[in-house]
C-alpha atoms as a PDB file:
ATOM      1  CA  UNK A   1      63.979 185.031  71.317  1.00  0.00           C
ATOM      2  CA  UNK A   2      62.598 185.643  68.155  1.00  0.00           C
ATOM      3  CA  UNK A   3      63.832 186.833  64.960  1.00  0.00           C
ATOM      4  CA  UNK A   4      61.879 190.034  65.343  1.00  0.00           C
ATOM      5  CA  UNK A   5      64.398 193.300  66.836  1.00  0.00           C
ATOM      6  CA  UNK A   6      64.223 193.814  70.602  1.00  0.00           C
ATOM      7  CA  UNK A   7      62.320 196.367  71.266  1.00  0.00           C
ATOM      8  CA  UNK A   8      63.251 199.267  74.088  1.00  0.00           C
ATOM      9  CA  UNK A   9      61.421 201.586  75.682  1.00  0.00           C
ATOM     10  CA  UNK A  10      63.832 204.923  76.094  1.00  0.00           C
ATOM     11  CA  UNK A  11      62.288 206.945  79.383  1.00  0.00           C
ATOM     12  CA  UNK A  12      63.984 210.558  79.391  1.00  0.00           C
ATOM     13  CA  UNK A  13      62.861 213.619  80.409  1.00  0.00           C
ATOM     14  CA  UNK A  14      65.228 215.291  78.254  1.00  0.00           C
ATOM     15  CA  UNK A  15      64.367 215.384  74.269  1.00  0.00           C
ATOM     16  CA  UNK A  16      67.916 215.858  73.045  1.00  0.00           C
ATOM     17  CA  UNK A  17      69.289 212.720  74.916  1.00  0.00           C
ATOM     18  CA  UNK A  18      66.124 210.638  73.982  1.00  0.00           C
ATOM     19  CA  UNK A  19      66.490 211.262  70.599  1.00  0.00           C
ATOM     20  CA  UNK A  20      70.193 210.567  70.500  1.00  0.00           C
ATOM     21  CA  UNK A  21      69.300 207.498  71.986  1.00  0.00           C
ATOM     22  CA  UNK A  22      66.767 206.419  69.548  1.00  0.00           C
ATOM     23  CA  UNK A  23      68.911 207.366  66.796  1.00  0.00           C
ATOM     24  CA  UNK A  24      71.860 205.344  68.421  1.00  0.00           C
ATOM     25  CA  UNK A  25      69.930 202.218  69.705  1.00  0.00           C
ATOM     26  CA  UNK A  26      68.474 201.671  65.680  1.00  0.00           C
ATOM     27  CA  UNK A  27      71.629 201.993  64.305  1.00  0.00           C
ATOM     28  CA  UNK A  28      72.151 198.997  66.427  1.00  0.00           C
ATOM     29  CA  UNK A  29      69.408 197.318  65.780  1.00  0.00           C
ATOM     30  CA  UNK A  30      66.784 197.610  68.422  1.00  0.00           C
ATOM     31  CA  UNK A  31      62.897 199.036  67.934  1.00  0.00           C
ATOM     32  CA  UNK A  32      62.991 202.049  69.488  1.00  0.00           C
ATOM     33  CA  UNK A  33      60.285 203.690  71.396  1.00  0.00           C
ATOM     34  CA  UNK A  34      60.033 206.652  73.933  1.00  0.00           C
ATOM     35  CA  UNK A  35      58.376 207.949  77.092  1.00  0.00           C
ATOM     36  CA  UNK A  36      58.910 211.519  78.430  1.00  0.00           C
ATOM     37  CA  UNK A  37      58.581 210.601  82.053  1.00  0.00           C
ATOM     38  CA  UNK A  38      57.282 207.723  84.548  1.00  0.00           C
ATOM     39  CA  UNK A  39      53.576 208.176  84.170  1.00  0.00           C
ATOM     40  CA  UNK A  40      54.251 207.517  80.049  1.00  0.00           C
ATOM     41  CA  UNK A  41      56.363 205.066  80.671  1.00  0.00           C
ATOM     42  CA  UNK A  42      54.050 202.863  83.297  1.00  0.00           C
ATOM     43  CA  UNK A  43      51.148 203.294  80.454  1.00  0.00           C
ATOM     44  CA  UNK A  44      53.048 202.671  77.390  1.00  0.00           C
ATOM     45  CA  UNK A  45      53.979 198.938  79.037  1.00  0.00           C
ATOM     46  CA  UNK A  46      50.473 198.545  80.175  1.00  0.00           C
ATOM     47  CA  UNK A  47      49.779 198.979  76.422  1.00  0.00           C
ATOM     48  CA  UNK A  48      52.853 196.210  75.056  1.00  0.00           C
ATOM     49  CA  UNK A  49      55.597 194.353  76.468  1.00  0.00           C
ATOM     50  CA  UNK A  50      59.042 195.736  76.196  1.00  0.00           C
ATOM     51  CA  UNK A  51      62.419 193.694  76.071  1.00  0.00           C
ATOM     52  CA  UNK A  52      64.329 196.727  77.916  1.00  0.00           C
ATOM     53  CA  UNK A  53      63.623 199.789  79.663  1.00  0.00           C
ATOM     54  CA  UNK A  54      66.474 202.447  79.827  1.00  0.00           C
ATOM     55  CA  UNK A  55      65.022 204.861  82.212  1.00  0.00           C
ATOM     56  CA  UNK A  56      66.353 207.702  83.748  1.00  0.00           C
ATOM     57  CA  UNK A  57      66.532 207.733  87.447  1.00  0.00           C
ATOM     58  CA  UNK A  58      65.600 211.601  87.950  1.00  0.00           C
ATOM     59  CA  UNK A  59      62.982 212.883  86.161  1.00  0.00           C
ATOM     60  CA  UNK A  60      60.009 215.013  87.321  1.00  0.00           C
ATOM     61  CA  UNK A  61      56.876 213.171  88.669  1.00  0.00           C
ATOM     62  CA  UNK A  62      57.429 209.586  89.446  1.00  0.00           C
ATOM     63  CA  UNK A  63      60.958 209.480  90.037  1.00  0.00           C
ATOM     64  CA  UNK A  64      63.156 206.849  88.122  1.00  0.00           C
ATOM     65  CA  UNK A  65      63.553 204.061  91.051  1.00  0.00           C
ATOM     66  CA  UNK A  66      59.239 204.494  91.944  1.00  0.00           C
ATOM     67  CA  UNK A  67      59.073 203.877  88.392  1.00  0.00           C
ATOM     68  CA  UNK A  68      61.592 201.108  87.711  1.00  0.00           C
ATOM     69  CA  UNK A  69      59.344 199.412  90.862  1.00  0.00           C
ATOM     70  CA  UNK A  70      56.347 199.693  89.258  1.00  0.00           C
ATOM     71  CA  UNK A  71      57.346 198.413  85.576  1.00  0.00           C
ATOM     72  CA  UNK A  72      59.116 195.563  87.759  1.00  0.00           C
ATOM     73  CA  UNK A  73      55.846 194.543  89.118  1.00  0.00           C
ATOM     74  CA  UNK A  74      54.048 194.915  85.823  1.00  0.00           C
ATOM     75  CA  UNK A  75      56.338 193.208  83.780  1.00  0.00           C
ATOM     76  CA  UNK A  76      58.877 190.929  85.301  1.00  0.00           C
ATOM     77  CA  UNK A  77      60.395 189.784  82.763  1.00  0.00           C
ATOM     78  CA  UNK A  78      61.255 192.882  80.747  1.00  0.00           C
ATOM     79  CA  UNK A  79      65.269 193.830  81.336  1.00  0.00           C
ATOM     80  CA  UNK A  80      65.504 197.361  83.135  1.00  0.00           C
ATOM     81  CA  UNK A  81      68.484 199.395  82.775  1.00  0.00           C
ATOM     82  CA  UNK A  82      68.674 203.122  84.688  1.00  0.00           C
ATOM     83  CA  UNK A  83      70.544 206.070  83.395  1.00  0.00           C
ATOM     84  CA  UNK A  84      71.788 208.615  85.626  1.00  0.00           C
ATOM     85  CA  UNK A  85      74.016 211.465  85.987  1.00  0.00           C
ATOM     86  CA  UNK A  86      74.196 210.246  89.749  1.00  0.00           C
ATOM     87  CA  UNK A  87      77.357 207.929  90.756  1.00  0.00           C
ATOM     88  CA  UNK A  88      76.700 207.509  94.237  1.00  0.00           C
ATOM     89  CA  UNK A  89      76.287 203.739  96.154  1.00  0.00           C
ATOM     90  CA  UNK A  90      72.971 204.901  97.589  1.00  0.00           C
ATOM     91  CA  UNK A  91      71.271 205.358  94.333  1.00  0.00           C
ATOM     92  CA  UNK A  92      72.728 202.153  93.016  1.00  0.00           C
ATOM     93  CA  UNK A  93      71.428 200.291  95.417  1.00  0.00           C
ATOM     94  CA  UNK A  94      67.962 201.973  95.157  1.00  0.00           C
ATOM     95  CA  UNK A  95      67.796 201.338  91.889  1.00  0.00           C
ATOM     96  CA  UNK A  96      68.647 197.870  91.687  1.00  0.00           C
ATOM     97  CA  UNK A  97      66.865 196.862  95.300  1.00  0.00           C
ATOM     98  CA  UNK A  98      63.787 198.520  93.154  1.00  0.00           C
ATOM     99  CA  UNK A  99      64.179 195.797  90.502  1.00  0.00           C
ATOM    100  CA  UNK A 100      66.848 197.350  87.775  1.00  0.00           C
ATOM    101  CA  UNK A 101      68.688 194.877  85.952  1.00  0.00           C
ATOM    102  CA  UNK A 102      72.012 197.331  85.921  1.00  0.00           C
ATOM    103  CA  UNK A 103      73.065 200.617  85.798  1.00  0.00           C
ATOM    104  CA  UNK A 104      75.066 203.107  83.940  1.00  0.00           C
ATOM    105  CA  UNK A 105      76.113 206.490  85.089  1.00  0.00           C
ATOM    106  CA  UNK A 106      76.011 209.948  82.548  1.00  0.00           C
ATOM    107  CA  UNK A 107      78.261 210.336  80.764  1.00  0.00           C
ATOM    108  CA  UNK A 108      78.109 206.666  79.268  1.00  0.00           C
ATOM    109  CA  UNK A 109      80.046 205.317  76.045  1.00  0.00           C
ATOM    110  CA  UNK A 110      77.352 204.284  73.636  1.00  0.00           C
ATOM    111  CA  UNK A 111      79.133 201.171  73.067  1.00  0.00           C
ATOM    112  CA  UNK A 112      79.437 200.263  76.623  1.00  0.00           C
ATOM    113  CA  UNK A 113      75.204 201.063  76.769  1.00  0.00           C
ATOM    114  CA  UNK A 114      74.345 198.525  74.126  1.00  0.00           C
ATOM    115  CA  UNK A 115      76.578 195.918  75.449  1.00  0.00           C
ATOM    116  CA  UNK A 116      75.067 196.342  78.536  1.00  0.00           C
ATOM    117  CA  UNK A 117      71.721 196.356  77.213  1.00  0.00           C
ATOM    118  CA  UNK A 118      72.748 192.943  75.196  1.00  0.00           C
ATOM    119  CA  UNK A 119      73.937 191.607  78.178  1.00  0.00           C
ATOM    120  CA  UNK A 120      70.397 192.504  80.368  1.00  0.00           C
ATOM    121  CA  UNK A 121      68.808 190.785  76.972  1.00  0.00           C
ATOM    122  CA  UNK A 122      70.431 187.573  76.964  1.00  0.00           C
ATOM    123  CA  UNK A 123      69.961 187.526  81.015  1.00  0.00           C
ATOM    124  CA  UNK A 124      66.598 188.147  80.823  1.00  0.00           C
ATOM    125  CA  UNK A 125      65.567 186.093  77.519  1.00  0.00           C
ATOM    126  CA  UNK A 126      67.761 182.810  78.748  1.00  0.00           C
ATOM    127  CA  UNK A 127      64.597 180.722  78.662  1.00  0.00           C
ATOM    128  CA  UNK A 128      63.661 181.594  75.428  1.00  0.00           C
ATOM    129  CA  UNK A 129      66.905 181.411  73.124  1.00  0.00           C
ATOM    130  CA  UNK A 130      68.520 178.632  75.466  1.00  0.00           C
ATOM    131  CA  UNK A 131      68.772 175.194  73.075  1.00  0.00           C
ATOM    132  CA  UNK A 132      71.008 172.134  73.677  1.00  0.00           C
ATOM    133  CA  UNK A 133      74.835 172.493  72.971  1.00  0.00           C
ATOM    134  CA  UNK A 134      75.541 169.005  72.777  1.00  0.00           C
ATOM    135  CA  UNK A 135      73.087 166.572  70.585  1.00  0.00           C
ATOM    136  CA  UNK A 136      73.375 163.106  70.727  1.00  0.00           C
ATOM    137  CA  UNK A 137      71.814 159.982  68.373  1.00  0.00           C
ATOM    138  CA  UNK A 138      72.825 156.919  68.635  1.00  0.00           C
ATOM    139  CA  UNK A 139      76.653 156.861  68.865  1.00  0.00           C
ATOM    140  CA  UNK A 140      76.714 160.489  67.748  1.00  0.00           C
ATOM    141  CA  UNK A 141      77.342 162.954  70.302  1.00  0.00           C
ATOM    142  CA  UNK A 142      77.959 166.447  68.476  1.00  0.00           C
ATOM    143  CA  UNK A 143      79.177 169.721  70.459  1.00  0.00           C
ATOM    144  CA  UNK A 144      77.609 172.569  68.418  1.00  0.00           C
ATOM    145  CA  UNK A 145      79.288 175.269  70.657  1.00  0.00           C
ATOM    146  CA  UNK A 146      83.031 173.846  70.272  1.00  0.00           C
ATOM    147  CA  UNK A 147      82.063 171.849  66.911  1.00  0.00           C
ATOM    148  CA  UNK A 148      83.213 168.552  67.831  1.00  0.00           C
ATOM    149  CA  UNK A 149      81.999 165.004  66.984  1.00  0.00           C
ATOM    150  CA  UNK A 150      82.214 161.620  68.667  1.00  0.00           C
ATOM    151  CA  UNK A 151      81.193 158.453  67.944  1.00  0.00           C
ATOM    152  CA  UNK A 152      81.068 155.959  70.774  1.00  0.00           C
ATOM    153  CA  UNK A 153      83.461 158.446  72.344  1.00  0.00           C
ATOM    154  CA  UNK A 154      86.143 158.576  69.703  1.00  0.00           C
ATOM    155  CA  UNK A 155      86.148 162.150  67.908  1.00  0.00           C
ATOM    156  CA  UNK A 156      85.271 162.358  64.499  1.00  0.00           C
ATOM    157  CA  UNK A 157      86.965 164.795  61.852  1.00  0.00           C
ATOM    158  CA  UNK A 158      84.279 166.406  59.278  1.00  0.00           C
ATOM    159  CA  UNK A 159      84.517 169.476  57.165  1.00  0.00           C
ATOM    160  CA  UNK A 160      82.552 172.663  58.009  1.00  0.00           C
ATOM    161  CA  UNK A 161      79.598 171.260  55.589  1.00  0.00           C
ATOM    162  CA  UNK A 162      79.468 168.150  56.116  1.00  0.00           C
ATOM    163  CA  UNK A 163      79.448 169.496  60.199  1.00  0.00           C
ATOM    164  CA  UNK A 164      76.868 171.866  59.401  1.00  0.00           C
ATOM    165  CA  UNK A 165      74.623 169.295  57.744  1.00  0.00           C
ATOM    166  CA  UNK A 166      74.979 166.391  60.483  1.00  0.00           C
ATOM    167  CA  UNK A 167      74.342 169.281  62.700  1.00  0.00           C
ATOM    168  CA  UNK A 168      70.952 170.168  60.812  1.00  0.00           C
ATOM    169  CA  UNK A 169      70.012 167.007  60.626  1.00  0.00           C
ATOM    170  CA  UNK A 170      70.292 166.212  63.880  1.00  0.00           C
ATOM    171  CA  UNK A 171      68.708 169.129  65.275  1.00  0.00           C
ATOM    172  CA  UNK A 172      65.380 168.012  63.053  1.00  0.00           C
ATOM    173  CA  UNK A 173      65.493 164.564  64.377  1.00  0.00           C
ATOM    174  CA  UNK A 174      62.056 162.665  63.201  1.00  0.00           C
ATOM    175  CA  UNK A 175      61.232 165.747  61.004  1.00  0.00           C
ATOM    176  CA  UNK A 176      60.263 164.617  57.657  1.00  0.00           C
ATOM    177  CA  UNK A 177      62.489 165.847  54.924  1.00  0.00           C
ATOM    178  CA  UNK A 178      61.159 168.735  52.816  1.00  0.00           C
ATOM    179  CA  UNK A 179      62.679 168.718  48.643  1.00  0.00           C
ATOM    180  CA  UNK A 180      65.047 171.233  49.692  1.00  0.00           C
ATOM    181  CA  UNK A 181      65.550 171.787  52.996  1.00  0.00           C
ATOM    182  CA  UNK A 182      69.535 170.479  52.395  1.00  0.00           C
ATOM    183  CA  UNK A 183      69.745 172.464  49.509  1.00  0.00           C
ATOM    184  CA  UNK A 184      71.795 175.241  51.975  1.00  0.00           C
ATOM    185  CA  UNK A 185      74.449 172.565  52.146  1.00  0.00           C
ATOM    186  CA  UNK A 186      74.797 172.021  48.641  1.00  0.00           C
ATOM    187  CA  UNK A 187      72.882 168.453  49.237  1.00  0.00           C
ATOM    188  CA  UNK A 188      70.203 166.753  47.478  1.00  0.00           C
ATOM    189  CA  UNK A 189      67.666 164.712  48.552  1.00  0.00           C
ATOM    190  CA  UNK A 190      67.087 162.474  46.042  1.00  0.00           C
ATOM    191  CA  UNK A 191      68.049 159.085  46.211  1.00  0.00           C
ATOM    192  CA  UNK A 192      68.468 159.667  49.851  1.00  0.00           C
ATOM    193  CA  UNK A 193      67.724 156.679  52.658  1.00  0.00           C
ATOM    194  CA  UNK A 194      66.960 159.491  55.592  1.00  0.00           C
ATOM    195  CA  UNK A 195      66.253 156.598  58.027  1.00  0.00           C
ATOM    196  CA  UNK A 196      69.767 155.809  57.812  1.00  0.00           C
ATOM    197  CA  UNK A 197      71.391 159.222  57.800  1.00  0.00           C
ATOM    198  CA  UNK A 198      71.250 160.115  61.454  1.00  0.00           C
ATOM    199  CA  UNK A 199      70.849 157.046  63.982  1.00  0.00           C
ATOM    200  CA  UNK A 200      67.859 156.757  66.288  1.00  0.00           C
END
């Protein structure tokens, strides 16, 4: 994903609880926007994509589960989430047969809602924000998730900046340097040999 907030599309017939939510949901940092019921909700992501939906599963008009269908079909890759004050196995199963992502049941912890809604995101965005763990050059094989280094198999101790340089460097393999682009490291550039700094 980008750098830009997810944005989520709060579908409530009730005022109180949407605005609650959108209060909530910024705090946390999502763009926040809001429908009052299916029909709104269908044409506001017609208009725009969304990341996430949180819609409410009974509402006047379309119902939640038509509704969750129909933004399915529209937008498949948008993350759906359904709200309801309902807790039984048939509506669970409606609404995620119909194409939600999960579901939470009134009342809901806020905190539990977001990481639920983080957890739809990073489901649903995988193919975006997914990069390689492990780098290699030459000898070099460094593990950015666990922060090791090897060379021809043998690790490699380095401090957290040198670590977080090789790392850079290697993750901008055949970029050309820019004057400062080490400068985050506390490195300079000048005087460097950058065809010898990470091996092809």
């Amino acid at each position: 994903m980008s750098s830009q907030l997810a944005s989520v599309l709060v579908v409530d017939d009730e005022f109180a609880l949407r605005n609650a939510l959108r209060k909530s949901l910024m705090a946390s940092g999502f763009a926040v926007e809001e429908a009052r019921n299916g029909e709104e909700a269908l044409n506001a992501v017609r208009l725009r994509p969304f990341d996430l939906v949180l819609l409410d599963i009974n509402m006047p008009g379309i119902g939640g589960v038509e509704a969750c269908r129909k933004i399915r079909s529209l937008t498949p890759q948008t993350g759906i989430v359904m709200v309801t004050v309902r807790d039984s196995e048939n509506d669970k199963v409606n609404a995620l047969e119909a194409g939600a992502d999960d579901y939470v049941t009134k009342p809901f912890r806020l905190r539990e809602l977001i990481a639920r809604l983080r957890a739809v995101l990073r489901r649903t965005h995988s193919h975006e924000t997914a990069e390689p763990l492990v780098l290699t050059a030459g000898e070099l094989e460094i593990d950015l998730e666990r922060r090791l280094l090897r060379r021809a198999g043998q690790p490699v101790h380095l401090a957290p900046k040198e670590f977080e340089l090789l790392a850079f460097m290697m993750q901008n393999q055949g970029a050309p340097p820019t004057p400062n682009c080490c400068a985050p490291f506390g490195a300079s550039n000048t005087g460097t040999n950058w065809n010898t700094c990470v091996p092809t």
